[in-house]
Protein backbone atom coordinates (compact mmCIF):
# COMPACT_ATOMS: atom_id res chain seq x y z
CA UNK A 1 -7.70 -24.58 11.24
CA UNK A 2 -8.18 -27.50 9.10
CA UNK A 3 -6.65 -26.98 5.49
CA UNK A 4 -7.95 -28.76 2.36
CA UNK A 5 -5.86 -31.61 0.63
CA UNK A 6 -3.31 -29.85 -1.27
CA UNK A 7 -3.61 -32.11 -4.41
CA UNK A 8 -7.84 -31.29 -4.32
CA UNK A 9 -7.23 -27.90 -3.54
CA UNK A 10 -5.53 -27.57 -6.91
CA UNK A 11 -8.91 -27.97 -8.94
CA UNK A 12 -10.38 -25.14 -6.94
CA UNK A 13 -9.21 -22.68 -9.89
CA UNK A 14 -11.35 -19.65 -10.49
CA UNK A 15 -11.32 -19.59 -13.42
CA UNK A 16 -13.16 -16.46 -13.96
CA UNK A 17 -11.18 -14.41 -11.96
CA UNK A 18 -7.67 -15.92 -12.58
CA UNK A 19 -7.34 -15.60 -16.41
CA UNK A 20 -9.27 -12.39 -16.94
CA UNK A 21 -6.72 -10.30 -15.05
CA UNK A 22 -3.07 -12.22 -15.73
CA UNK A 23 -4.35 -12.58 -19.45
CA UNK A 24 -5.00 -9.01 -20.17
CA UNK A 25 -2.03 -7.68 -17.73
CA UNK A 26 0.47 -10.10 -19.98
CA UNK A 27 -1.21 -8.32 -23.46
CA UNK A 28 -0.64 -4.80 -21.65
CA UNK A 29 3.03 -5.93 -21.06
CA UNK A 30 3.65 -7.33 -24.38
CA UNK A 31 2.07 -3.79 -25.98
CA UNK A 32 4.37 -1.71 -23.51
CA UNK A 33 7.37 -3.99 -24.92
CA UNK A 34 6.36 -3.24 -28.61
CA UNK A 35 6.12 0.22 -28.18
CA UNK A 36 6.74 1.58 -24.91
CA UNK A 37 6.59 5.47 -25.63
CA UNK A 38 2.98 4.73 -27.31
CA UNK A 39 2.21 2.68 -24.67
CA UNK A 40 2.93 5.19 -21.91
CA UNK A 41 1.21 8.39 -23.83
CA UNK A 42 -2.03 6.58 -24.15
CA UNK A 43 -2.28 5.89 -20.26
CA UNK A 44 -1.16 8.66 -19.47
CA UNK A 45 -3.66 10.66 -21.64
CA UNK A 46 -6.17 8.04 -20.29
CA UNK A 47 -5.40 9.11 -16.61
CA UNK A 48 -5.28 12.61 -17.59
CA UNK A 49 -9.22 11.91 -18.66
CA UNK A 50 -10.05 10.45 -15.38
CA UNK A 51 -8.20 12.71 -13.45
CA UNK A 52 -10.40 15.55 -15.48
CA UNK A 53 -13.79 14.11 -14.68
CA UNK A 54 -13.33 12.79 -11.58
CA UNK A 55 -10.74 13.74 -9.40
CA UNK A 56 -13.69 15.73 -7.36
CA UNK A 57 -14.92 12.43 -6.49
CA UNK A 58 -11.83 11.20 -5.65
CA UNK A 59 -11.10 13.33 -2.73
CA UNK A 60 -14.60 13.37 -1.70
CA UNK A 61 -14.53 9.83 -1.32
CA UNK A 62 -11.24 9.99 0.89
CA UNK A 63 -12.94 12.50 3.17
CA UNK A 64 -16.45 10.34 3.05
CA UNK A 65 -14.09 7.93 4.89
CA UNK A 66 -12.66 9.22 7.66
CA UNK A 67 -15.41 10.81 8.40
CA UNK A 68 -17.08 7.20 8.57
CA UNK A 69 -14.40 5.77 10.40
CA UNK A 70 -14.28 8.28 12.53
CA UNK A 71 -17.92 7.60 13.75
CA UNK A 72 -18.07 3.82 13.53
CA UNK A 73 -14.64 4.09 15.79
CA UNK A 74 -16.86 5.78 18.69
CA UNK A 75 -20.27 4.22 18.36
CA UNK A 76 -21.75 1.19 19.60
CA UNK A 77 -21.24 -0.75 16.14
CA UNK A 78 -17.68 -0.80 17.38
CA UNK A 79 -17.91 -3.35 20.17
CA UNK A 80 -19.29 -6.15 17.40
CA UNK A 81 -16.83 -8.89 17.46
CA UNK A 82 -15.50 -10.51 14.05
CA UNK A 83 -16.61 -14.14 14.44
CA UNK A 84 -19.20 -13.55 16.95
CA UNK A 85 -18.87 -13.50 20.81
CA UNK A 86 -17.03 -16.11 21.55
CA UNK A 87 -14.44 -15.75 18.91
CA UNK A 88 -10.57 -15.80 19.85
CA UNK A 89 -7.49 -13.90 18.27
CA UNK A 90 -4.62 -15.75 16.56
CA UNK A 91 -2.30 -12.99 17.06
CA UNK A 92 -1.03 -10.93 19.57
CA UNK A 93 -1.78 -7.22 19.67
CA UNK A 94 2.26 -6.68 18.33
CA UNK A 95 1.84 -9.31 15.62
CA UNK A 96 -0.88 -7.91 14.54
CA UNK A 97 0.05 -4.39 14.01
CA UNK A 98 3.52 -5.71 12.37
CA UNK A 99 1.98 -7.79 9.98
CA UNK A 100 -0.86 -5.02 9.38
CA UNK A 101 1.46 -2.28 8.79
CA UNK A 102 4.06 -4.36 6.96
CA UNK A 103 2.14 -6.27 4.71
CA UNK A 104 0.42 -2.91 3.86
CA UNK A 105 2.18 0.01 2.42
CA UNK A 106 5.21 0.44 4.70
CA UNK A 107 7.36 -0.06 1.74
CA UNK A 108 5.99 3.21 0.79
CA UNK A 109 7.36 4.94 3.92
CA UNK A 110 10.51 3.19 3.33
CA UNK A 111 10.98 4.72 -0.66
CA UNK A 112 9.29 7.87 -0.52
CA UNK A 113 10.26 8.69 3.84
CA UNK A 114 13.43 11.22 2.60
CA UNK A 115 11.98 12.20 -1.38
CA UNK A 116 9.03 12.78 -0.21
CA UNK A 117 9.59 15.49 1.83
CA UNK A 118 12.41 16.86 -0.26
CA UNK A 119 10.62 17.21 -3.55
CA UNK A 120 7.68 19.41 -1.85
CA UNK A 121 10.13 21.25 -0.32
CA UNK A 122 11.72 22.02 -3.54
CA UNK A 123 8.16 22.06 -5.53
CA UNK A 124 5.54 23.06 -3.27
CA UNK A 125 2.00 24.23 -4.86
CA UNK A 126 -0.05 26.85 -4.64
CA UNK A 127 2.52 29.43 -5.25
CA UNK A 128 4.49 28.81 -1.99
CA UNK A 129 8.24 29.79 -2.14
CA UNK A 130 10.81 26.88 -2.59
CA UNK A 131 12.82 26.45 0.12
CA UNK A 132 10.74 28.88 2.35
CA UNK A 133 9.74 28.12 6.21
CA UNK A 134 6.15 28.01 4.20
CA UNK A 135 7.64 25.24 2.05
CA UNK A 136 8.94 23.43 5.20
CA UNK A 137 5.55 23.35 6.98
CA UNK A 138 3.30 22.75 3.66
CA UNK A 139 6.46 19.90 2.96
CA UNK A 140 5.97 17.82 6.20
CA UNK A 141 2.17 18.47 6.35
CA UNK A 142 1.29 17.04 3.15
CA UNK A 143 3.38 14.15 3.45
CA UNK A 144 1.40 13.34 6.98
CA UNK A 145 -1.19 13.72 5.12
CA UNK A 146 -0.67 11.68 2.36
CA UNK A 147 0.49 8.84 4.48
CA UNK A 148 -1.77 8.64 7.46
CA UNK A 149 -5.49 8.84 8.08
CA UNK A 150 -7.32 8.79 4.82
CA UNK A 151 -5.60 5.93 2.89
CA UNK A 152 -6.08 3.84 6.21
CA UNK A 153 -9.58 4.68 6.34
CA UNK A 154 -9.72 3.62 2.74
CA UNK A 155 -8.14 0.30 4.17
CA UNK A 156 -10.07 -0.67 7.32
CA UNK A 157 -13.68 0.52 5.93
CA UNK A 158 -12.94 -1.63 2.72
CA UNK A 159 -12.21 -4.75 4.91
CA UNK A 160 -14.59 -4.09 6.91
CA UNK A 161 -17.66 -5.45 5.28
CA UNK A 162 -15.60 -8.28 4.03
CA UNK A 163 -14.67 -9.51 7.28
CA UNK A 164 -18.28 -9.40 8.84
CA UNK A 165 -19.58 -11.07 5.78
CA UNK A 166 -17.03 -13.50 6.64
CA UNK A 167 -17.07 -14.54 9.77
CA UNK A 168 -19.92 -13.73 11.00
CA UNK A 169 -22.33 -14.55 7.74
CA UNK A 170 -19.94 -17.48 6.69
CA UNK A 171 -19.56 -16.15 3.18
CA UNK A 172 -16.62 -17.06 0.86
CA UNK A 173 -13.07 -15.23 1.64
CA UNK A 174 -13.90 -12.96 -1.65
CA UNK A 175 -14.22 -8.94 -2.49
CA UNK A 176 -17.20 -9.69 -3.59
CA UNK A 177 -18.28 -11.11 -0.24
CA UNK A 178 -18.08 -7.26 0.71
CA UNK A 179 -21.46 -6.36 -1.19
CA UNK A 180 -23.44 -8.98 1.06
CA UNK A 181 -25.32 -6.53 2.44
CA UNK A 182 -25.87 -4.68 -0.26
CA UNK A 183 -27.03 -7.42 -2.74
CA UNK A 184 -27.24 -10.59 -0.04
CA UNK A 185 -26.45 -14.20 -2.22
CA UNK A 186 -25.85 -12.16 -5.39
CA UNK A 187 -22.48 -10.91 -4.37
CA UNK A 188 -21.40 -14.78 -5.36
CA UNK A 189 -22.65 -14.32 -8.96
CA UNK A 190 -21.24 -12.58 -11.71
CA UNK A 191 -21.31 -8.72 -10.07
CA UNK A 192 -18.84 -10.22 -7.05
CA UNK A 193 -16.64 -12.45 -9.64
CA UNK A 194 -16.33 -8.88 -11.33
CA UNK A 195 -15.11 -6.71 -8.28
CA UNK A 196 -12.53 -9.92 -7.63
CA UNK A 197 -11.21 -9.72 -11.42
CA UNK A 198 -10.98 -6.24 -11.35
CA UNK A 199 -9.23 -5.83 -8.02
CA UNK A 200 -6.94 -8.82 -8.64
CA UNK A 201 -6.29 -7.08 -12.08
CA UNK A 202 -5.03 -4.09 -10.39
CA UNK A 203 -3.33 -5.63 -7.81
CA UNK A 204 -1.56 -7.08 -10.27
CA UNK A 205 -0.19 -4.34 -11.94
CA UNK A 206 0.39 -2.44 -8.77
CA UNK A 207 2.62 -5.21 -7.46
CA UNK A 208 4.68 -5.65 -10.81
CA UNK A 209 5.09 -1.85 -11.39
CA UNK A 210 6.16 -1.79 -7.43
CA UNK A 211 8.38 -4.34 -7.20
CA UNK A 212 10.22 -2.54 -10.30
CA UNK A 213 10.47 0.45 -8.64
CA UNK A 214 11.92 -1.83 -5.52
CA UNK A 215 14.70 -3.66 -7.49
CA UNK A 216 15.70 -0.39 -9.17
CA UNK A 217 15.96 0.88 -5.15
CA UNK A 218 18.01 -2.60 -4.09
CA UNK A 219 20.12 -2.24 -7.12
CA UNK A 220 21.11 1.27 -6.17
CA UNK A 221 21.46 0.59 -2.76
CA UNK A 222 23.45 -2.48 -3.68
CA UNK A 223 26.02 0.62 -5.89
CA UNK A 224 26.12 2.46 -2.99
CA UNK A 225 27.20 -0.53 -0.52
CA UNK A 226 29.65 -2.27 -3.06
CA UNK A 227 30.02 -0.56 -5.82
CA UNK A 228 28.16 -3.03 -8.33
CA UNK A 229 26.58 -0.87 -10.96
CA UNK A 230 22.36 -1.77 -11.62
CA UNK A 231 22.36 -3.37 -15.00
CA UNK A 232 19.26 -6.08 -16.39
CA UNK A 233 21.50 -9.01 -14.75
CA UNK A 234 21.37 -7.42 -11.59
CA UNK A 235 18.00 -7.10 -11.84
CA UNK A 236 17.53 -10.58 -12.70
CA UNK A 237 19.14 -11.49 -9.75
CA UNK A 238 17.31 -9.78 -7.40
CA UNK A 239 14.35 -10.61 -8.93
CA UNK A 240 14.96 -13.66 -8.38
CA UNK A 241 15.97 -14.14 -5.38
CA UNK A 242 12.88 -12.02 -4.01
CA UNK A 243 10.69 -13.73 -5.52
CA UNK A 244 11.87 -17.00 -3.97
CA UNK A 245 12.05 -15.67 -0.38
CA UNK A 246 8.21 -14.10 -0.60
CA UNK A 247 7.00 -17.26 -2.38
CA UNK A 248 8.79 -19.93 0.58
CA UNK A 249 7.42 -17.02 3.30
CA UNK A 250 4.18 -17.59 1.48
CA UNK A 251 4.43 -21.29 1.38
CA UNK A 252 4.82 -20.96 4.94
CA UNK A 253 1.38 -19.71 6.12
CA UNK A 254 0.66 -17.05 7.98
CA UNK A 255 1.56 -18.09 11.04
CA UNK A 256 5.19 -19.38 10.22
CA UNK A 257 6.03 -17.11 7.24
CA UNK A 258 4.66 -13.62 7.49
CA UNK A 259 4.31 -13.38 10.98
CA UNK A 260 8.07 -14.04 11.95
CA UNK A 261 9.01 -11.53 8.75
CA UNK A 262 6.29 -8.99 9.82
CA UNK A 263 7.80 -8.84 13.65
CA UNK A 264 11.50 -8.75 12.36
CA UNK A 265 11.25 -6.15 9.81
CA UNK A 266 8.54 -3.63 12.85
CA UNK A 267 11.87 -4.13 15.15
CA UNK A 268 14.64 -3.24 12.71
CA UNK A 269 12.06 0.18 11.67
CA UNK A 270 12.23 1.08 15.64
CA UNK A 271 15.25 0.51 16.21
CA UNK A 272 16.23 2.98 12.84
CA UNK A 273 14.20 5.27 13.69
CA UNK A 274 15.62 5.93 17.45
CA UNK A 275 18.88 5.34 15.59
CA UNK A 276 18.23 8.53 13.50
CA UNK A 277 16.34 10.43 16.14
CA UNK A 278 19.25 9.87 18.61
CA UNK A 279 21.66 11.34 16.25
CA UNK A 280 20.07 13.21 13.76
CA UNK A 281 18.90 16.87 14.87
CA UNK A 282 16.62 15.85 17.76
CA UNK A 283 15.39 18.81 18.87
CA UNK A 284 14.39 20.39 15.18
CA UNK A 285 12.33 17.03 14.40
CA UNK A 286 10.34 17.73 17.95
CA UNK A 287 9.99 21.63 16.78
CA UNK A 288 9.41 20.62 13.21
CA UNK A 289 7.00 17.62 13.83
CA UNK A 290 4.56 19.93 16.20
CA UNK A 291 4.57 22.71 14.01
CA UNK A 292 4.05 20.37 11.30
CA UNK A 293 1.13 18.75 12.85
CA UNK A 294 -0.62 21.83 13.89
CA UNK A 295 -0.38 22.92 10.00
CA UNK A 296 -1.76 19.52 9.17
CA UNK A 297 -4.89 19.56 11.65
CA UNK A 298 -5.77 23.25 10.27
CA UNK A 299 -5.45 22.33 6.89
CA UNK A 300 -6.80 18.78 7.03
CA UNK A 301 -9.96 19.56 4.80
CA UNK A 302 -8.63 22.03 2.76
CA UNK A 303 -5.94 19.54 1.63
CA UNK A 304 -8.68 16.78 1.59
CA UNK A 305 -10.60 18.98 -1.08
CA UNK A 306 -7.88 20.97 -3.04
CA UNK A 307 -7.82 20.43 -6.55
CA UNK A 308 -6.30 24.25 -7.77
CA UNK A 309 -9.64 24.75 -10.22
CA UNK A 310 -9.30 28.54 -8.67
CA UNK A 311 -5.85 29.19 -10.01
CA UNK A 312 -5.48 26.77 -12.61
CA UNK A 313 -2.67 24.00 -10.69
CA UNK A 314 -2.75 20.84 -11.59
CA UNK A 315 -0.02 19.77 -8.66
CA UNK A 316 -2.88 18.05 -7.03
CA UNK A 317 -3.55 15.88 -9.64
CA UNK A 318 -0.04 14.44 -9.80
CA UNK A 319 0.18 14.09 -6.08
CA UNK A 320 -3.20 13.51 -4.12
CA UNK A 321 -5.30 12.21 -6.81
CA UNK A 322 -2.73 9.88 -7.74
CA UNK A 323 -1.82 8.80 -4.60
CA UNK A 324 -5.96 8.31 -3.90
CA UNK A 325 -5.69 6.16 -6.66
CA UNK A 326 -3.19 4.26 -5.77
CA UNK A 327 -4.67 3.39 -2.31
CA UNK A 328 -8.24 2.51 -4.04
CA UNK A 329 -6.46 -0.01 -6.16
CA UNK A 330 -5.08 -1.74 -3.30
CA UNK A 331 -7.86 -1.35 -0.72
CA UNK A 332 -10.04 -4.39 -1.87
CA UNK A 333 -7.02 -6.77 -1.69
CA UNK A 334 -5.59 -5.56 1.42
CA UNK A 335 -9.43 -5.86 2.58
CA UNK A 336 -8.67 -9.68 1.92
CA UNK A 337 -5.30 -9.48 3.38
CA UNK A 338 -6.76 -7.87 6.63
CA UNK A 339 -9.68 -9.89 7.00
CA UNK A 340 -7.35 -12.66 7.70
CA UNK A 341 -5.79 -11.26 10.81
CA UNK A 342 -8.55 -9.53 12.37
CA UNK A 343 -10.93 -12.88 13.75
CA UNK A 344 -11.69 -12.34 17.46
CA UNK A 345 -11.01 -8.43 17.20
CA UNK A 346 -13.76 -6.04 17.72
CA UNK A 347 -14.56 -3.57 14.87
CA UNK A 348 -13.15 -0.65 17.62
CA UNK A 349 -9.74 -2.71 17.72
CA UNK A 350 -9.52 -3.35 14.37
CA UNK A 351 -10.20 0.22 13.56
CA UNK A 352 -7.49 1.24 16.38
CA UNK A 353 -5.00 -1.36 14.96
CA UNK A 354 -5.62 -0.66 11.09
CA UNK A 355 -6.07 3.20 11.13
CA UNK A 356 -5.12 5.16 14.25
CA UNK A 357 -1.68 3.08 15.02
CA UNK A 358 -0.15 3.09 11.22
CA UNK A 359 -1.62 6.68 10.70
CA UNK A 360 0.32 7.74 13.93
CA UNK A 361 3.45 5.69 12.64
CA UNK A 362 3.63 7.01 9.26
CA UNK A 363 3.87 10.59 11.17
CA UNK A 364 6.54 9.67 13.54
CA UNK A 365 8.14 7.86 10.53
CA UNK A 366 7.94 11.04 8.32
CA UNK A 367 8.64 13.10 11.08
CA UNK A 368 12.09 11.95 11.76
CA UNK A 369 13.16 11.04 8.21
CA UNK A 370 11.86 14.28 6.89
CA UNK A 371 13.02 16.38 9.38
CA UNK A 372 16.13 14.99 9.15
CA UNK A 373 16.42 15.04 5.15
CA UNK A 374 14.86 18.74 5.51
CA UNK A 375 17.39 19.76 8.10
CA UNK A 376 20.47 19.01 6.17
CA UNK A 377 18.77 20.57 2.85
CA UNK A 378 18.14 24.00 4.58
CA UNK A 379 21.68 23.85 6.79
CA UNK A 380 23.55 23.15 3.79
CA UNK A 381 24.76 19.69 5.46
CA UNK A 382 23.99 18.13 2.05
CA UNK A 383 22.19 18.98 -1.18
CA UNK A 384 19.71 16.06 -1.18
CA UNK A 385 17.66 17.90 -3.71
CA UNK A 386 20.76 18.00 -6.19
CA UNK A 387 21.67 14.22 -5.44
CA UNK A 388 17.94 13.31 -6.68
CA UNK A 389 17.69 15.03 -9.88
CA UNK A 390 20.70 13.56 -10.58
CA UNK A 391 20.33 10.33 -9.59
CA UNK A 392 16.76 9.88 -9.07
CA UNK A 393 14.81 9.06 -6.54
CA UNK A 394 15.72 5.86 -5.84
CA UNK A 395 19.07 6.88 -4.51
CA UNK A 396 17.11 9.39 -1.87
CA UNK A 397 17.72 7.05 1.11
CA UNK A 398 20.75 5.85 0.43
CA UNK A 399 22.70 9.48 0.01
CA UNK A 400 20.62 10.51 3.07
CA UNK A 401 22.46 8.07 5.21
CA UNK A 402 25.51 8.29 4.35
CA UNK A 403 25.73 11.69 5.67
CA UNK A 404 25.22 10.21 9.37
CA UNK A 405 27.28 8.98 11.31
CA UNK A 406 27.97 5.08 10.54
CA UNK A 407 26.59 5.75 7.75
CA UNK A 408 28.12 2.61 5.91
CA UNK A 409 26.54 0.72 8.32
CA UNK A 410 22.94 2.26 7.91
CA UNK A 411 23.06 1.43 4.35
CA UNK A 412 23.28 -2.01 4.63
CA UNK A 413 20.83 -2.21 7.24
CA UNK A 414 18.48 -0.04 5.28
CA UNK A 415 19.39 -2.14 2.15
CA UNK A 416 18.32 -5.42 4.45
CA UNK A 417 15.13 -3.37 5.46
CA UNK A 418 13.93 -2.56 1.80
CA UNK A 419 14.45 -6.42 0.73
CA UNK A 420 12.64 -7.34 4.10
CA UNK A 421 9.97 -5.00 3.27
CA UNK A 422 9.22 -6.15 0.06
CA UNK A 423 8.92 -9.84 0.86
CA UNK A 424 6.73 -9.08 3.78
CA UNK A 425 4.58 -6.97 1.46
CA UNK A 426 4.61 -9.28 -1.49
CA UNK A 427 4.03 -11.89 0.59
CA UNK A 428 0.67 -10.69 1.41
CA UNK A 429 -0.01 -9.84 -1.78
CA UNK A 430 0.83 -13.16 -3.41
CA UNK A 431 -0.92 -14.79 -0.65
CA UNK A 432 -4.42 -12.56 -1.45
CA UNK A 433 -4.15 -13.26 -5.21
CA UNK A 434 -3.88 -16.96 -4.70
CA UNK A 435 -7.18 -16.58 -2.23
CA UNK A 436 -9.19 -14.66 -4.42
CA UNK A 437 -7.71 -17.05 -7.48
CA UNK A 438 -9.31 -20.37 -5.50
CA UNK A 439 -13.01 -21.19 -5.77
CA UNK A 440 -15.04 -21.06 -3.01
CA UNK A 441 -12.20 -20.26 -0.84
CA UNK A 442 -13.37 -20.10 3.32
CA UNK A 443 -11.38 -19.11 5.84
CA UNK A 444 -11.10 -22.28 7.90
CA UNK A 445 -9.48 -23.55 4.82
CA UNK A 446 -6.21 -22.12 6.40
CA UNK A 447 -4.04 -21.40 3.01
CA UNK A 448 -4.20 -21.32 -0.69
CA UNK A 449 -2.86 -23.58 -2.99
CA UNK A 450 1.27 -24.10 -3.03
CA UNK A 451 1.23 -23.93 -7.07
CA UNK A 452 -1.62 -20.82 -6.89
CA UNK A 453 1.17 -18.77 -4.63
CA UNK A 454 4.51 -20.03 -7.25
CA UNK A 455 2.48 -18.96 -10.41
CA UNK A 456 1.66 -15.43 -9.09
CA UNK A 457 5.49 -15.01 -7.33
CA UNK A 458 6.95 -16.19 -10.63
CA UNK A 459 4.66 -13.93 -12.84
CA UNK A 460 4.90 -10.64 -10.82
CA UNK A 461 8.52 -11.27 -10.40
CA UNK A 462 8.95 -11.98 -14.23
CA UNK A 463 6.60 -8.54 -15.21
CA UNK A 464 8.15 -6.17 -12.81
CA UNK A 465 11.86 -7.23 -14.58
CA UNK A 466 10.53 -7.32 -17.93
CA UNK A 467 9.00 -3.76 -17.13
CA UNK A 468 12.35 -1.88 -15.91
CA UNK A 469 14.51 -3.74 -18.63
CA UNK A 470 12.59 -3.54 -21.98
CA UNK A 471 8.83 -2.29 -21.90
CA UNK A 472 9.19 0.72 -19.16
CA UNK A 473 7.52 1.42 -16.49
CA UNK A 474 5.48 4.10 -16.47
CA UNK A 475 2.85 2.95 -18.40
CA UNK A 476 2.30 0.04 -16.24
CA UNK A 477 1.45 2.52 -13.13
CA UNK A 478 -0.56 4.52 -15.05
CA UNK A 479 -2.31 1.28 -16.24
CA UNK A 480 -2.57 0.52 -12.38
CA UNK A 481 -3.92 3.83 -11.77
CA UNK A 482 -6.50 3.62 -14.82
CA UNK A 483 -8.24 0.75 -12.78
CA UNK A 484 -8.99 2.71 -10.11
CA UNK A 485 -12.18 3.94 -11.55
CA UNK A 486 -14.17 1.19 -11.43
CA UNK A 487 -12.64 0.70 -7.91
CA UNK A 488 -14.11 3.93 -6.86
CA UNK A 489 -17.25 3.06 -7.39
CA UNK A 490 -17.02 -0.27 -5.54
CA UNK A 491 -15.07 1.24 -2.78
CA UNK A 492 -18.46 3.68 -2.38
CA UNK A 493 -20.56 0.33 -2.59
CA UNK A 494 -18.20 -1.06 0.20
CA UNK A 495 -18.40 2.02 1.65
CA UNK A 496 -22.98 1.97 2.07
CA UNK A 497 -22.23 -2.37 2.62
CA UNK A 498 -19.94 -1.09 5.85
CA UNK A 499 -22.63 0.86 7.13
CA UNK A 500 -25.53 -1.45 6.68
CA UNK A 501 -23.66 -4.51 8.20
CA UNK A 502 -23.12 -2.63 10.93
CA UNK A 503 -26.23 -0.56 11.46
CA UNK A 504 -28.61 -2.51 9.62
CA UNK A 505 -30.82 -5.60 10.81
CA UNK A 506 -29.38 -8.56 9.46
CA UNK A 507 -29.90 -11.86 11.00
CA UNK A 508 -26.21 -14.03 11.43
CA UNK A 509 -26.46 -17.06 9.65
């Protein structure tokens, strides 16, 4: 692919979209530094509001979905090639999935793989019993399905649209490029530069507030490996140096960077995860993982629709909705992220790839992890439960391993994995923001600007310390999760633009 001159490139600033987003994100960290309890009441009352009104529509959306994907995955519309006929992959099938899953939310699985599990164990809803063989099966059900089919589907069917538009309507690499079919030539006018600020805004504050929660995690894995005790140095440090490993990986391209990261970091999560399933109780995580399954596919749209109205819960709004909400703020940008790697795959590949594979590896994942965590919480091996409330949740992983055998060893190597993670995952991110940052950015233009991908490394890097050191970080997520709203509705206009690309009569340009 040819790439632009790098000194012409740099003009290519969208304006629109760039200063929008980082100038309002810097005010909302400056107010969170002022006053960081004030700060953090008013979003949360403000995602208490939306969570109110809307929540409903969250899950309905989720379900809308799958039950698209589901459909476009077996019909005819599948076989349509991104790029047209005689387009040709980049990647192999492998590199692919690595960088898909990677650069996606696998550093979710990697934080929440033991806590998860453990903390719905201990606080399961609906009046189930803590602890109980009901906790174990809601516990291990929920977490597949909060980690597997729906926020994919919120994924692949957002990226969709994006990546027909183009490559095979030779639009601009944009979220706004999505709504072609919806609004043809428009979706490069002020309604498209609008879905790019406000996803880039969120994306923004989704990266900052989770790369804070991953340097608190490296910091206590760091404690638990040597001994060094987290402080705002430490921090600093690892700031830092993150920040200057995703931004060189980003520097590097796809093809040298995140590729060669991607593939690394998919072997070293096999190779853990026979690791643990070798040693760990093997036969309970085959017993717990089928009975676990079989709970999930019973319950799939009763989970996909709770919301505890009936007996006055709210432990779906803290969990699902959020969780919804988190995935909506990120689907846009890892539409742009996607759209990338997918030229010369058919829409029934890229559906297979994106969806079906990570859904099916976040349940193995959770499977043995969980089962695992679950197995020495209910055999008395270890109180993991006790261990998190004291220590948080950060420290879930961490205390989990050192309860197996070479267990000093496994920290480290999970330590390695978390950094890996998070430079494979911010380098996608950093990478997006830069695209959707660059006028009239195509896809035969190869990469973004150099000084596009420093500015957003430095700045994320710079927010996400600032956040766990001074100004807190809970408002920031809730901030994050606030800008989901208007996301919804564009992820329902993406949602109609899928289906009329597909289905509808458009002639390719």
């Amino acid at each position: 692919m040819k790439q632009l001159d790098e000194k012409k490139r740099r003009h290519f600033l969208n304006n629109w979209v760039f200063w929008p987003p980082f100038l309002v994100m810097v005010l909302c960290i400056a107010l969170s530094f002022l006053n960081q309890d004030a700060f953090a009441t008013a979003m949360n009352q403000g995602y208490l509001w939306v969570s109110h009104w809307f929540d409903w529509l969250y899950l309905l959306v989720g379900l809308a979905f799958v039950a698209v994907a589901a459909f476009i995955l077996f019909s005819k519309a599948g076989s349509i090639k991104f790029g047209g006929k005689d387009a040709k992959p980049k990647f192999t099938t492998f590199q692919w999935f690595a960088m898909s899953l990677c650069g996606g939310i696998a550093i979710g699985i990697v934080f929440w793989g033991v806590a998860e599990p453990i903390q719905f164990l201990a606080e399961p809803n609906n009046g189930i019993e803590p602890f109980s063989s009901e906790a174990v099966l809601f516990s291990m059900s929920q977490v597949y399905f909060h980690w597997s089919f729906t926020p994919y589907a919120l994924y692949t069917l957002a990226t969709i649209p994006i990546a027909l538009a183009v490559y095979n309507y030779h639009q601009k690499m944009s979220i706004g490029s999505g709504l072609y079919f919806l609004i043809g030539d428009k979706c490069n006018g002020p309604i498209g530069k609008a879905a790019d600020a406000f996803s880039l805004f969120a994306l923004l504050g989704g990266m900052a507030s989770g790369m804070g929660l991953g340097l608190m995690q490296i910091a206590s894995g760091l404690e638990f490996s040597t001994g060094l005790e987290p402080s705002r140095l430490v921090w600093a440090l690892i700031a830092v140096f993150i920040v200057v490993t995703f931004t060189f990986s980003s520097k590097l391209g796809l093809d040298k960077g995140l590729k060669w990261l991607a593939d690394q970091n998919l072997k070293i999560y096999i190779i853990v995860l026979a690791f643990i399933f070798i040693v760990g109780p093997t036969a309970y995580i085959l017993k717990i993982g089928t009975e676990s399954m079989g709970t999930l596919v019973t319950t799939f749209f009763q989970k996909s629709t709770y919301l505890g109205a009936a007996n006055g819960e709210d432990w779906s709004r803290w969990w699902t909705i959020f969780y919804w909400a988190m995935w909506i703020v990120y689907a846009p940008v890892i539409g742009i992220f996607l759209t990338r790697l997918c030229y010369g795959r058919t829409v029934r590949q890229f559906l297979l790839v994106n969806l079906v594979a990570p859904a099916i590896f976040g349940i193995i994942w959770f499977t043995i992890f969980g089962g695992t965590a679950i197995h020495m919480q209910l055999e008395n091996i270890f109180d993991l439960w006790s261990v998190f409330q004291d220590k948080g949740l950060e420290s879930a992983a961490f205390s989990f391993f050192q309860q197996l055998p070479l267990g000093t060893i496994l920290v480290f190597v999970f330590l390695v994995v978390i950094v890996i993670s998070f430079v494979t995952m911010a380098d996608s991110m950093t990478s997006v923001a830069s695209i959707m940052s660059t006028k009239g950015f195509q896809h035969e233009d190869g990469e973004p600007p150099t000084v596009l991908k420093v500015v957003w490394g430095v700045t994320i890097g710079t927010m996400a310390w600032v956040m766990i050191s001074f100004a807190g970080i809970d408002g920031a997520r809730m901030l994050t999760v606030l800008a989901s709203l208007p996301l919804l509705f564009l992820m329902i206009a993406l949602l109609a633009s899928t289906l009329k690309g597909l289905y509808g009569k458009q002639d390719q340009e």
